[in-house]
C-alpha atoms as a PDB file:
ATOM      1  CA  UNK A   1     -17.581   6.088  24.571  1.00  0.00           C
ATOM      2  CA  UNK A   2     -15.441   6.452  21.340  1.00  0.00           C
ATOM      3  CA  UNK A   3     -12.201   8.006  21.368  1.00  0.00           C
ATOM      4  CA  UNK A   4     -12.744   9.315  17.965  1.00  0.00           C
ATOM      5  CA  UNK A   5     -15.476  10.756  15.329  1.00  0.00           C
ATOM      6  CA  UNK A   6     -15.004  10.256  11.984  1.00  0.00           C
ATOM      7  CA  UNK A   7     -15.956  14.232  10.517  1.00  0.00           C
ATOM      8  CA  UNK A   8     -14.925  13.598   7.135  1.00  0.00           C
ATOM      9  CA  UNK A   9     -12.692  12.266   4.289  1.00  0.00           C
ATOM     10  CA  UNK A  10      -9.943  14.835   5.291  1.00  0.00           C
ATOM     11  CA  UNK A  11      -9.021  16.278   1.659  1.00  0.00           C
ATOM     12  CA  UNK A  12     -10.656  19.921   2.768  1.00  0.00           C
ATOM     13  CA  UNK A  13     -10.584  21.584   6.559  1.00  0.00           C
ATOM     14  CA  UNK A  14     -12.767  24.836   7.376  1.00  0.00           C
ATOM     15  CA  UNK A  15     -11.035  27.761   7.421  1.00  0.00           C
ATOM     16  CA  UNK A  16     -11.912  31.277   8.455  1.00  0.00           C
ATOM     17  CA  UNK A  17      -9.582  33.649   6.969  1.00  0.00           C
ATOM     18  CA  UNK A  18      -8.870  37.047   8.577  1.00  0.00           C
ATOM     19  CA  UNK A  19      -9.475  38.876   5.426  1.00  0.00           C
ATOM     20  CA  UNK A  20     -10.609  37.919   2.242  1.00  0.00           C
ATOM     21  CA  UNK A  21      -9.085  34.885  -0.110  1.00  0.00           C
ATOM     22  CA  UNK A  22      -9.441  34.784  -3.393  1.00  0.00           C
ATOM     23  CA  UNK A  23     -10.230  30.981  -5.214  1.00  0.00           C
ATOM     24  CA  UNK A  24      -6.898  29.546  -6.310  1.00  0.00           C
ATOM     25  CA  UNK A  25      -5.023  31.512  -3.151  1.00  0.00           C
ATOM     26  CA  UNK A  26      -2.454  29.368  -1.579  1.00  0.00           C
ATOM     27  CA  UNK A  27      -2.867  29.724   1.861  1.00  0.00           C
ATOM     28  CA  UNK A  28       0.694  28.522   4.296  1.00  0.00           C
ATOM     29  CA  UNK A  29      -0.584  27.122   7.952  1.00  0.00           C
ATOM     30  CA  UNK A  30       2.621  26.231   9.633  1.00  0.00           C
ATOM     31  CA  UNK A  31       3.319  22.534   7.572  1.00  0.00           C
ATOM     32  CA  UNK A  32       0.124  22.608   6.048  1.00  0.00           C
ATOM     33  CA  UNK A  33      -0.465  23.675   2.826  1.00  0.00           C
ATOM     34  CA  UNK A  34      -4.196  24.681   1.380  1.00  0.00           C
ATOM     35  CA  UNK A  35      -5.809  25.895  -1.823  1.00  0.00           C
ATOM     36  CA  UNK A  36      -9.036  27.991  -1.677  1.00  0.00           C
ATOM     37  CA  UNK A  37     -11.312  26.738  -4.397  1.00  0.00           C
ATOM     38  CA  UNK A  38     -14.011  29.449  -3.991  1.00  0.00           C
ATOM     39  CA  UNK A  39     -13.675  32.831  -2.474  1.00  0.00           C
ATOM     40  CA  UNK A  40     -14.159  33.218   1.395  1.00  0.00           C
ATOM     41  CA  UNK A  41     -14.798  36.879   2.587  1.00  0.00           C
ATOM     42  CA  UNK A  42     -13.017  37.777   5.586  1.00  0.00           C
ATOM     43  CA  UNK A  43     -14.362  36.118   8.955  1.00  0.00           C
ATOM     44  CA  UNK A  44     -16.341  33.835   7.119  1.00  0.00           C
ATOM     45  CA  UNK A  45     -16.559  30.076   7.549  1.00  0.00           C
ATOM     46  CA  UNK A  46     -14.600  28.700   4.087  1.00  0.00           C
ATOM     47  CA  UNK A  47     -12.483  25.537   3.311  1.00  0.00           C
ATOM     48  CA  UNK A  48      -9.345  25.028   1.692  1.00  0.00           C
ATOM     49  CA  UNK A  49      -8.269  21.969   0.018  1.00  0.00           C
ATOM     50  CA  UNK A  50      -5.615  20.284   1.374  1.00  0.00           C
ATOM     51  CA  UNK A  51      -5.637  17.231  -1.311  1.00  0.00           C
ATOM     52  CA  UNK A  52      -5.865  16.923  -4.702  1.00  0.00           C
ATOM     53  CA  UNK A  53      -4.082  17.837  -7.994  1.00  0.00           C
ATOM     54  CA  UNK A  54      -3.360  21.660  -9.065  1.00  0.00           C
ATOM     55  CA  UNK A  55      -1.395  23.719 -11.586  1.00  0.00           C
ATOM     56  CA  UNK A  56       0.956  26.153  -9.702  1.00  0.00           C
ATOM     57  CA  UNK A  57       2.477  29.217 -11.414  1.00  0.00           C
ATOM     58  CA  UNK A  58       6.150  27.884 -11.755  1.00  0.00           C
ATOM     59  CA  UNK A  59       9.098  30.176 -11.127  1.00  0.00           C
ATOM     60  CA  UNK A  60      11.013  31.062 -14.533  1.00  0.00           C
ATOM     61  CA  UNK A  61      13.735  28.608 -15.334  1.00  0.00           C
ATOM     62  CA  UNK A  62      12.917  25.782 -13.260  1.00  0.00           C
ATOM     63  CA  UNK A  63      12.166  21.789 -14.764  1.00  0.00           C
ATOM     64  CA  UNK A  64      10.949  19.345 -12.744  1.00  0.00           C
ATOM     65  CA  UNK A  65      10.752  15.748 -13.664  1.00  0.00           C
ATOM     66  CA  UNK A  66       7.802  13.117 -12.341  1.00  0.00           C
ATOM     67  CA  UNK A  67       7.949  12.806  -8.750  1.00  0.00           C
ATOM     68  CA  UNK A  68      10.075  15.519  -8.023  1.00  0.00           C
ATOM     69  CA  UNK A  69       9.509  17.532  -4.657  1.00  0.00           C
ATOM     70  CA  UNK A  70       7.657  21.039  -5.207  1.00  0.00           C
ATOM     71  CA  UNK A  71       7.890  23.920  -2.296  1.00  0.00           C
ATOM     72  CA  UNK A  72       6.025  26.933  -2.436  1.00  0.00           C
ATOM     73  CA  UNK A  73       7.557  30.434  -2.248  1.00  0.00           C
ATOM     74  CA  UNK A  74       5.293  32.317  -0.298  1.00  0.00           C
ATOM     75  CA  UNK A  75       6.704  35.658  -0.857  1.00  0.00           C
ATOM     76  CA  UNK A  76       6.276  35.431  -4.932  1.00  0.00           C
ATOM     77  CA  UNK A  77       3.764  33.300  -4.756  1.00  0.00           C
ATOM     78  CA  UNK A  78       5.291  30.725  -7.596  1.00  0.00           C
ATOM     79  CA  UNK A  79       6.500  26.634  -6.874  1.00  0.00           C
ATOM     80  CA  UNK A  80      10.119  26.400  -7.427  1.00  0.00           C
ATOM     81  CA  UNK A  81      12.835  23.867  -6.674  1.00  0.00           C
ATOM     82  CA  UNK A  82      14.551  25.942  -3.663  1.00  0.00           C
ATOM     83  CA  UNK A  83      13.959  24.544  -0.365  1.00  0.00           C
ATOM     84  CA  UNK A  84      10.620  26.848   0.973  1.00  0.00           C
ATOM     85  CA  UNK A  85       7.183  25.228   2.094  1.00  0.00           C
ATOM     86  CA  UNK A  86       6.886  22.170   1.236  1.00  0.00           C
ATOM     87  CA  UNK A  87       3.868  21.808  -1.452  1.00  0.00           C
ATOM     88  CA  UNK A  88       3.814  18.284  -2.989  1.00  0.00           C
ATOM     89  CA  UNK A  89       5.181  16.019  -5.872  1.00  0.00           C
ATOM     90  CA  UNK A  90       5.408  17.094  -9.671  1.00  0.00           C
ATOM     91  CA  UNK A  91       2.659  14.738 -11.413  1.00  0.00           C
ATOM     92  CA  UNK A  92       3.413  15.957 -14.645  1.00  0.00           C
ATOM     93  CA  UNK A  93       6.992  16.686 -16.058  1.00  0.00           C
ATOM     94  CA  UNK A  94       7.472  20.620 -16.879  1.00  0.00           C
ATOM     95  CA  UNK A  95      10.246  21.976 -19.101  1.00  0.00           C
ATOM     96  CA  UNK A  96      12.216  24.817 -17.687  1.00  0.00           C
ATOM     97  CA  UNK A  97      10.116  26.606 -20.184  1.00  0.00           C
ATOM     98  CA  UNK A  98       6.628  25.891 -18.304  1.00  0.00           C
ATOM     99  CA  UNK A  99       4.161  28.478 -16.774  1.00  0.00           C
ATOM    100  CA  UNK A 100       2.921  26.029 -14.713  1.00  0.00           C
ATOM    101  CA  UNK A 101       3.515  22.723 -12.999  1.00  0.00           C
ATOM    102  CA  UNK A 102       1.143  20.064 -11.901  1.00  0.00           C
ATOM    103  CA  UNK A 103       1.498  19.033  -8.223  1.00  0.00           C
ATOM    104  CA  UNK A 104      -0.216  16.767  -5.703  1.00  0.00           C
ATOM    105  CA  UNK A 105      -0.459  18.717  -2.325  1.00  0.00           C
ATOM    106  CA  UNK A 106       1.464  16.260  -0.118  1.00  0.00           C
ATOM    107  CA  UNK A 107       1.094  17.204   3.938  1.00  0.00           C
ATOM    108  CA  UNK A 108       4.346  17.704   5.588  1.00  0.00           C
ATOM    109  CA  UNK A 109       4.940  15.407   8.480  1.00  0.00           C
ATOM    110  CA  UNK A 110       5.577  17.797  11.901  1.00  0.00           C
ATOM    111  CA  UNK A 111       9.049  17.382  12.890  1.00  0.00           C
ATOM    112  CA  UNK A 112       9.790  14.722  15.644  1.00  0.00           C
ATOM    113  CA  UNK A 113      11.831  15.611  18.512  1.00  0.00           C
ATOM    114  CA  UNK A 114      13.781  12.904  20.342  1.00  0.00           C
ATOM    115  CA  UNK A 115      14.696  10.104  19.533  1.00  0.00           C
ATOM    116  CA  UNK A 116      13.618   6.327  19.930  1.00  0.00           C
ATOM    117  CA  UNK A 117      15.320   3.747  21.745  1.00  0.00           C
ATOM    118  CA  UNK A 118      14.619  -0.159  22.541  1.00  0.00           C
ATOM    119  CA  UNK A 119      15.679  -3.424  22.071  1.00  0.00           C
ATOM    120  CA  UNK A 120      14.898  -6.423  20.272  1.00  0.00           C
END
């Protein structure tokens, strides 16, 4: 008996929102960050994409150069620089004049707890 099934390439997981999303919502699950690209009515079977390459409404003020971490500020809804949600890596330089920045959803690893030990 396998131990695992393969279900699918992983870049989108379902998603049943309790009420509606809109397409281009970001939507926060703990680490995980998705991006609705259609509209899911409430309590209805969706997906959100949790790979791939988007433009982000880009807080006022803020330059990023290639490769630079993006996070997510939930509560304005905009990427910016400070330390929120982790979102991804800039893939396209903005000026601190931008509307918008281009960013590759990266998945944030879960915290570890512990520590490892052992010899070699």
């Amino acid at each position: 008996m396998p131990t695992a099934t393969y279900k699918g390439l992983g870049d989108r997981i379902d998603y049943t929102p309790s009420s509606a999303v809109s397409a281009g919502d970001v939507v926060v699950m703990n680490n995980l960050v998705g991006v609705a690209t259609e509209d899911i009515a409430a309590n209805a079977l969706g997906s959100l994409a949790v790979e791939g390459v988007f433009d982000f409404p880009l807080e006022s003020g803020q330059a990023f150069t290639l490769g630079a971490d993006v996070y997510w500020d939930a509560t304005n809804q905009i990427a910016t620089d400070a330390v929120a949600q982790y979102l991804g890596k800039c893939v396209k330089a903005a000026a601190a004049d931008a509307a918008t920045i281009r960013v590759k959803l990266v998945p944030q690893e879960a915290a570890v707890s512990g520590s490892a030990t052992g010899s070699a």
